[in-house]
N, C-alpha and C. Protein backbone atom coordinates (compact mmCIF):
# COMPACT_ATOMS: atom_id res chain seq x y z
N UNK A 1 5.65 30.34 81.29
CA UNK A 1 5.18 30.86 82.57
C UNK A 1 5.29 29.74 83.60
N UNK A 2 5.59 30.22 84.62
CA UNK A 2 6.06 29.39 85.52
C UNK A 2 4.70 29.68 87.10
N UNK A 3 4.25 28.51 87.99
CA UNK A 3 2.94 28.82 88.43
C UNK A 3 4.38 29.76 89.55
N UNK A 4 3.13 30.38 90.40
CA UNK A 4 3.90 31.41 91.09
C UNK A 4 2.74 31.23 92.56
N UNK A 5 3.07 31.83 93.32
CA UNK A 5 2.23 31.74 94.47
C UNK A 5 1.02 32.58 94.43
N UNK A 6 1.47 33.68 94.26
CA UNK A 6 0.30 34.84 93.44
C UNK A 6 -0.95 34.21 92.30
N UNK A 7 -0.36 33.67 91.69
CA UNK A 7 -1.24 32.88 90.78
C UNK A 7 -1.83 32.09 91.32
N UNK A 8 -1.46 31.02 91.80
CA UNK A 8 -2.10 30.18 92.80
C UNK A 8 -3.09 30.48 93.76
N UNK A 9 -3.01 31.55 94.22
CA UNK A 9 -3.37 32.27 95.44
C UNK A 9 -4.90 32.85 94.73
N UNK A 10 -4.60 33.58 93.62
CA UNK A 10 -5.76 34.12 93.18
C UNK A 10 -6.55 32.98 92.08
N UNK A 11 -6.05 32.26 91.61
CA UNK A 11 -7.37 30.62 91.33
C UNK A 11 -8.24 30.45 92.29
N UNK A 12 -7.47 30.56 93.92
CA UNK A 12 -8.68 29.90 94.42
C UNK A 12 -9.28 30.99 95.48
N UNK A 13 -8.82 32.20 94.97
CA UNK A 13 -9.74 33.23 95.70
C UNK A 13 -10.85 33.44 94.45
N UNK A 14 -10.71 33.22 93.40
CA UNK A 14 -11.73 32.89 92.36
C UNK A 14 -12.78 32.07 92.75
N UNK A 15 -12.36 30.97 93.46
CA UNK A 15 -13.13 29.89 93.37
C UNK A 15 -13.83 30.06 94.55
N UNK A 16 -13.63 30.56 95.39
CA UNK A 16 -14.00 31.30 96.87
C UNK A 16 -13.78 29.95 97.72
N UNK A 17 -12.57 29.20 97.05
CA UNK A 17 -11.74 27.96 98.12
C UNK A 17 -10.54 28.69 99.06
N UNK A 18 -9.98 27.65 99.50
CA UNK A 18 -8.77 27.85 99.86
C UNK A 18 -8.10 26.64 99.63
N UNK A 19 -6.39 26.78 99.66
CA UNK A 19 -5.72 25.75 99.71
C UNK A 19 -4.61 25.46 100.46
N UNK A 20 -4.81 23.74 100.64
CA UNK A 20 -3.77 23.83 102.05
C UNK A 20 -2.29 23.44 101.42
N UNK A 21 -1.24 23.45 102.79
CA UNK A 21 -0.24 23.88 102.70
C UNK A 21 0.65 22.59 101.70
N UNK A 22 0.40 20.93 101.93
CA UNK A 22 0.69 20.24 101.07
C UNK A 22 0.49 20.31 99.87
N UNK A 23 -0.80 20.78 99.44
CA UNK A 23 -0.95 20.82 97.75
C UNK A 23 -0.30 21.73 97.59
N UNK A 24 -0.30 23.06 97.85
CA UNK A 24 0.16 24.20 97.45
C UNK A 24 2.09 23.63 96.94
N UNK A 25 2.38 23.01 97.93
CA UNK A 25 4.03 22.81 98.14
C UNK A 25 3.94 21.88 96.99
N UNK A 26 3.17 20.93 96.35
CA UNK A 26 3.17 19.36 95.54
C UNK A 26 2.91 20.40 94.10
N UNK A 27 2.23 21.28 93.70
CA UNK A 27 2.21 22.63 92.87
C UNK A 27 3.30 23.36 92.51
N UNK A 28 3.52 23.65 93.79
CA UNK A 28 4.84 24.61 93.59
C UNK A 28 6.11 23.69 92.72
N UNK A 29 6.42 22.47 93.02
CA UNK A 29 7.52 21.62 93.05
C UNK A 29 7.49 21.02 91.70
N UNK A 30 5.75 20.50 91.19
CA UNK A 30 5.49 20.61 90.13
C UNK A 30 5.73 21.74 88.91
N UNK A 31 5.54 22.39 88.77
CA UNK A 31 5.26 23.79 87.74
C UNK A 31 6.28 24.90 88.31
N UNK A 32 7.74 24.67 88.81
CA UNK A 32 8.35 25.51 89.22
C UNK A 32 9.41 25.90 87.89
N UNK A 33 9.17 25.10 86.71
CA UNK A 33 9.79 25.14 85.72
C UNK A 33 9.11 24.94 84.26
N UNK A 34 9.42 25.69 83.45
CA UNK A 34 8.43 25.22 82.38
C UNK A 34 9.18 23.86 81.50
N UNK A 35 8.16 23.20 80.85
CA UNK A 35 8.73 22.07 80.09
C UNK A 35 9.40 22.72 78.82
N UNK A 36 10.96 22.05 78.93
CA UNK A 36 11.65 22.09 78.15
C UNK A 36 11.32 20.88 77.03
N UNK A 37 11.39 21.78 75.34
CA UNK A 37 11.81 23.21 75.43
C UNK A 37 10.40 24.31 74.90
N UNK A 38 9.08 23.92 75.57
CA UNK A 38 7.76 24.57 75.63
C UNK A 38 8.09 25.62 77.25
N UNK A 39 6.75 26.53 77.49
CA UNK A 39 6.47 27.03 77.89
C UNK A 39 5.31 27.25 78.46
N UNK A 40 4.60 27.25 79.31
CA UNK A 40 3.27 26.84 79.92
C UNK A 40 3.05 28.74 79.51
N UNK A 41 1.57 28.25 78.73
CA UNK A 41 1.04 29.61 78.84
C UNK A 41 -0.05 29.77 80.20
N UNK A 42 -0.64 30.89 80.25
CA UNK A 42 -1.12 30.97 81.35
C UNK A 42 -2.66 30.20 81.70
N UNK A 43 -3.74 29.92 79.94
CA UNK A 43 -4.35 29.26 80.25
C UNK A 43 -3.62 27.51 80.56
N UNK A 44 -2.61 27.39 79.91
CA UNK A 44 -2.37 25.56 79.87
C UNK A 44 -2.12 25.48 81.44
N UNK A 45 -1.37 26.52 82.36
CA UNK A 45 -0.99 26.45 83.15
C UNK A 45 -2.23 26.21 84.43
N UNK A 46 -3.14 27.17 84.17
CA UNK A 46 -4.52 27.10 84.96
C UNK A 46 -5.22 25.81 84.80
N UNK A 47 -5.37 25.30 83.18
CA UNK A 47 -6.08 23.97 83.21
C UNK A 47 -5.08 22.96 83.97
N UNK A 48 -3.89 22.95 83.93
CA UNK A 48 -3.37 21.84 84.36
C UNK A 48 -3.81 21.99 86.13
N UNK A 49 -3.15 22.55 86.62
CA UNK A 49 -3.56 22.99 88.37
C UNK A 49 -4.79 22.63 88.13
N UNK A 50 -5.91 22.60 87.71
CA UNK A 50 -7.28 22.64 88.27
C UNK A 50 -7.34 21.39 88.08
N UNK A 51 -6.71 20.72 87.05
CA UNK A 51 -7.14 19.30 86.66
C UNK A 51 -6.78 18.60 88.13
N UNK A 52 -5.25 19.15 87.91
CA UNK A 52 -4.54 18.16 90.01
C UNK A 52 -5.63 19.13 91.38
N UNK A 53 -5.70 19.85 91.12
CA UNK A 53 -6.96 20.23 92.18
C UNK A 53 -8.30 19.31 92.59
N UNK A 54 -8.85 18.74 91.38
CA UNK A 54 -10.28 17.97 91.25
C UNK A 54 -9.27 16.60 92.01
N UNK A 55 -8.50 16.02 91.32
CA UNK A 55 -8.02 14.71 91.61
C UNK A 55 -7.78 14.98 93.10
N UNK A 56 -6.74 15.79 93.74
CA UNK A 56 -6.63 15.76 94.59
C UNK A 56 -7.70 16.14 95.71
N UNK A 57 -8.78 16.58 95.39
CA UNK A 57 -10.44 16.79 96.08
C UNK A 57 -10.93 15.19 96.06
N UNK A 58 -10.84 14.47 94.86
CA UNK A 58 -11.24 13.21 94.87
C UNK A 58 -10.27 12.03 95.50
N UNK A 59 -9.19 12.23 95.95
CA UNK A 59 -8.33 11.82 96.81
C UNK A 59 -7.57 10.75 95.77
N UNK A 60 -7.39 11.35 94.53
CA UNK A 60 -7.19 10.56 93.63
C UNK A 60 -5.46 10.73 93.02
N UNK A 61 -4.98 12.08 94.12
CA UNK A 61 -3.54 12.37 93.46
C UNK A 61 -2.57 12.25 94.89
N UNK A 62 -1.34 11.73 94.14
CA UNK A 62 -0.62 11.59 95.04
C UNK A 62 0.23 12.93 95.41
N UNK A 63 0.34 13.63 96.40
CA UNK A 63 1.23 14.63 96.63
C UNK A 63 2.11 14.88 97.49
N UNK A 64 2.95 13.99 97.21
CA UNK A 64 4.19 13.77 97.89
C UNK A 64 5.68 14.18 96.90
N UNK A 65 6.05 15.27 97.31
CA UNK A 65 7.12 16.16 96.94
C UNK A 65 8.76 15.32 96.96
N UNK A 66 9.45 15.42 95.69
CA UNK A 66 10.67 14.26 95.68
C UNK A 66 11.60 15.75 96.37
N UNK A 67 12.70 15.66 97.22
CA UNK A 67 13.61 16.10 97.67
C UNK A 67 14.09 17.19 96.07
N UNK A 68 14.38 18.30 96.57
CA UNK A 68 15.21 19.30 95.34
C UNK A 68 16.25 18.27 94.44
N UNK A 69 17.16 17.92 95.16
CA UNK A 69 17.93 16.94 94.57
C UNK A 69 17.63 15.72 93.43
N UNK A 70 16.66 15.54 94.07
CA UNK A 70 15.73 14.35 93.13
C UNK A 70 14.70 15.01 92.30
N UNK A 71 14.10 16.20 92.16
CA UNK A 71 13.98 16.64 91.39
C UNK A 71 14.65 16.97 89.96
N UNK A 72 15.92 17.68 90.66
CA UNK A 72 17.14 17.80 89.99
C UNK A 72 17.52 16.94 88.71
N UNK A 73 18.25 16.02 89.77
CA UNK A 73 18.02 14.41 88.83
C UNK A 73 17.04 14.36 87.83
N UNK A 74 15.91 14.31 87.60
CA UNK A 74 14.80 13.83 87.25
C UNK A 74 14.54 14.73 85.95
N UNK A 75 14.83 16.11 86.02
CA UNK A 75 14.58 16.95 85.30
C UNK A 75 16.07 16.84 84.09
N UNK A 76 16.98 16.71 85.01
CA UNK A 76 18.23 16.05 84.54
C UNK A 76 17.96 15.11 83.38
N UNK A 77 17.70 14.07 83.58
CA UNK A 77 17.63 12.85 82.71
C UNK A 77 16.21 13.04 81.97
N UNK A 78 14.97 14.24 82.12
CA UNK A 78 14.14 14.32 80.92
C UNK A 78 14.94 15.09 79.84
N UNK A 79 15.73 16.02 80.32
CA UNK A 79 16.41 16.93 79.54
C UNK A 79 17.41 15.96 78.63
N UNK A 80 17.93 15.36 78.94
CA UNK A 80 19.10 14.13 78.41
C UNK A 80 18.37 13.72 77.23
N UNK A 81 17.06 12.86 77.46
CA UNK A 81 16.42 12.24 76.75
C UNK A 81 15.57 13.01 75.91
N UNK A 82 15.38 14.32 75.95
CA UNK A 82 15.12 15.22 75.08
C UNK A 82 16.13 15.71 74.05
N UNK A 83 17.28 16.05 74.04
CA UNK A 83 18.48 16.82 73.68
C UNK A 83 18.58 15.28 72.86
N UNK A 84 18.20 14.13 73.30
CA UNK A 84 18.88 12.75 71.99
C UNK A 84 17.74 12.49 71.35
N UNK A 85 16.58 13.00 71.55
CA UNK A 85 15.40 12.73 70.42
C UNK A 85 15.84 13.82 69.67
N UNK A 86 16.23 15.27 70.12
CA UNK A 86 16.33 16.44 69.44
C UNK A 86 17.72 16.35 68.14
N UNK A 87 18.39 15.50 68.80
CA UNK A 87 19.44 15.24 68.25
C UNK A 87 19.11 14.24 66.60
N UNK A 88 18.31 12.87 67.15
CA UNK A 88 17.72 12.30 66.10
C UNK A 88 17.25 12.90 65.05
N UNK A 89 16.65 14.20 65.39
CA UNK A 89 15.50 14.85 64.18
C UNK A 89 16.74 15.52 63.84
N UNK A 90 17.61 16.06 64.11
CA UNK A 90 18.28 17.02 63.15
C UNK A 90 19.17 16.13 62.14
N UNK A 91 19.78 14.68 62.65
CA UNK A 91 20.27 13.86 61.92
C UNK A 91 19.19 13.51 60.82
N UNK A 92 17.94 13.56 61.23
CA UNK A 92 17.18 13.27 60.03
C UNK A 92 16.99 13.80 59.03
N UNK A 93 16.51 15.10 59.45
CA UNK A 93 16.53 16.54 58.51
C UNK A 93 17.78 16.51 57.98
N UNK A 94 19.02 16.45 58.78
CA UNK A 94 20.48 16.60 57.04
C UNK A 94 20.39 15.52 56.51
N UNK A 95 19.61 14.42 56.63
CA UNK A 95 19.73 13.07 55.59
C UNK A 95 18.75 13.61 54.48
N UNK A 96 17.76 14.56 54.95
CA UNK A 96 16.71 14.82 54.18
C UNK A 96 16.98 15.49 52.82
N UNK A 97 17.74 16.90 54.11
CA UNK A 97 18.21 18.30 53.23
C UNK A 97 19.02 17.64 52.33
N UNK A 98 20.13 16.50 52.43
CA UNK A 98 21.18 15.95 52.24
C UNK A 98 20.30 15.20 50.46
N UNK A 99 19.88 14.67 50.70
CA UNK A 99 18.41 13.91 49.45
C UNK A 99 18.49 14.95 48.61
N UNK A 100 17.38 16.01 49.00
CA UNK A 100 16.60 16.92 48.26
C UNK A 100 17.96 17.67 47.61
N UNK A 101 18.60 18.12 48.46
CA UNK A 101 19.65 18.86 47.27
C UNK A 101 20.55 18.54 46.09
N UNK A 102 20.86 16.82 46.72
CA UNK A 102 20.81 15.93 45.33
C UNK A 102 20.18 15.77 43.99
N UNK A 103 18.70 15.74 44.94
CA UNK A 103 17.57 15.60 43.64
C UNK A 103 18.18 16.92 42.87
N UNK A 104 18.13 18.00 43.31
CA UNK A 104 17.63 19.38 42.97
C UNK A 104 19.25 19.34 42.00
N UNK A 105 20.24 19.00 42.57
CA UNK A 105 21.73 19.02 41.33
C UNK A 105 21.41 18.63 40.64
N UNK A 106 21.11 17.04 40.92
CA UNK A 106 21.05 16.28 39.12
C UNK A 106 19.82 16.84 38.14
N UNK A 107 18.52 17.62 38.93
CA UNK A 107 17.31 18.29 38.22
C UNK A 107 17.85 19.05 37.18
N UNK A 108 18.80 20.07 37.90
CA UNK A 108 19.66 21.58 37.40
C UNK A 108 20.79 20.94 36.37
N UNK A 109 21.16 19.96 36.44
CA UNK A 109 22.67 19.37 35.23
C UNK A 109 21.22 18.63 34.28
N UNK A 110 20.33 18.60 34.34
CA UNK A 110 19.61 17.75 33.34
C UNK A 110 18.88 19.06 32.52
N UNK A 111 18.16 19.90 33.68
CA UNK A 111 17.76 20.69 32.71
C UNK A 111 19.04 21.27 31.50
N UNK A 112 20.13 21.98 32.20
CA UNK A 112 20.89 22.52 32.06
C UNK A 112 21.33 21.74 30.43
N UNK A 113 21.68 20.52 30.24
CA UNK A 113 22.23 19.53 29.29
C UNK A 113 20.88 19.81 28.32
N UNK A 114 19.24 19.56 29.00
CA UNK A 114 18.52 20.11 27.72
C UNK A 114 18.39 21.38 27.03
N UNK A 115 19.15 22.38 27.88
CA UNK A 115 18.75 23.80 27.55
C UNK A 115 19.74 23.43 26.23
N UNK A 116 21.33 23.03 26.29
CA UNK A 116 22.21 23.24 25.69
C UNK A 116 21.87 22.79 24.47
N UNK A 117 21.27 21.42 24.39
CA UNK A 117 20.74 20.46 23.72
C UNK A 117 19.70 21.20 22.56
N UNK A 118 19.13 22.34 22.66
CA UNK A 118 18.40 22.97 22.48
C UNK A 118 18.72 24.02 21.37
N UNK A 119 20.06 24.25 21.15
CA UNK A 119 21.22 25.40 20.85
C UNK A 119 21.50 25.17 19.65
């Protein structure tokens, strides 16, 4: 889920606030995408906004919006650096799968040699 203006809009008719036009835009620019490759459900999505709501009441958040472009970028190179951790784990897992099915041959030719052994 992605925050939406509607959503936004009705948090703080909840709250019987209002909100002005910089946060709203530093929100929007934020949460206009869900984190890849998660998905903001609708409570994670509400706690997060309220959390930058308090900070930014306490004058404690910065909300200054990077250009689309630099967004772009930015989302660009988390995605990069996601897709090569993602990449790591699957190299790991076939070293793994790669192990275990070893074990599991030579298990199956051993039993197999005692079954015969057996005869």
């Amino acid at each position: 889920m992605i925050l939406t203006t509607k959503f936004l809009k009705e948090m703080f008719r909840q709250w019987g606030d209002q909100i002005d036009k910089p946060l709203e835009n530093y929100l929007m620019a934020t949460y206009e995408e869900d984190p890849f490759p998660y998905e903001w459900s609708e409570q994670d999505l509400y706690e997060q906004v309220r959390k930058l709501i308090f900070q930014y009441k306490d004058g404690m958040l910065d909300i200054s919006v990077a250009e689309p472009q630099e967004r772009l970028r930015m989302r660009y190179y988390d995605l990069k650096e996601s897709y090569l951790e993602l990449l790591g784990e699957v190299t790991e897992l076939r070293d793994t799968i790669g192990a275990a099915a070893k074990l599991l041959g030579e298990s199956n030719h051993i039993l197999a040699e005692d079954s015969l052994a057996t005869f």
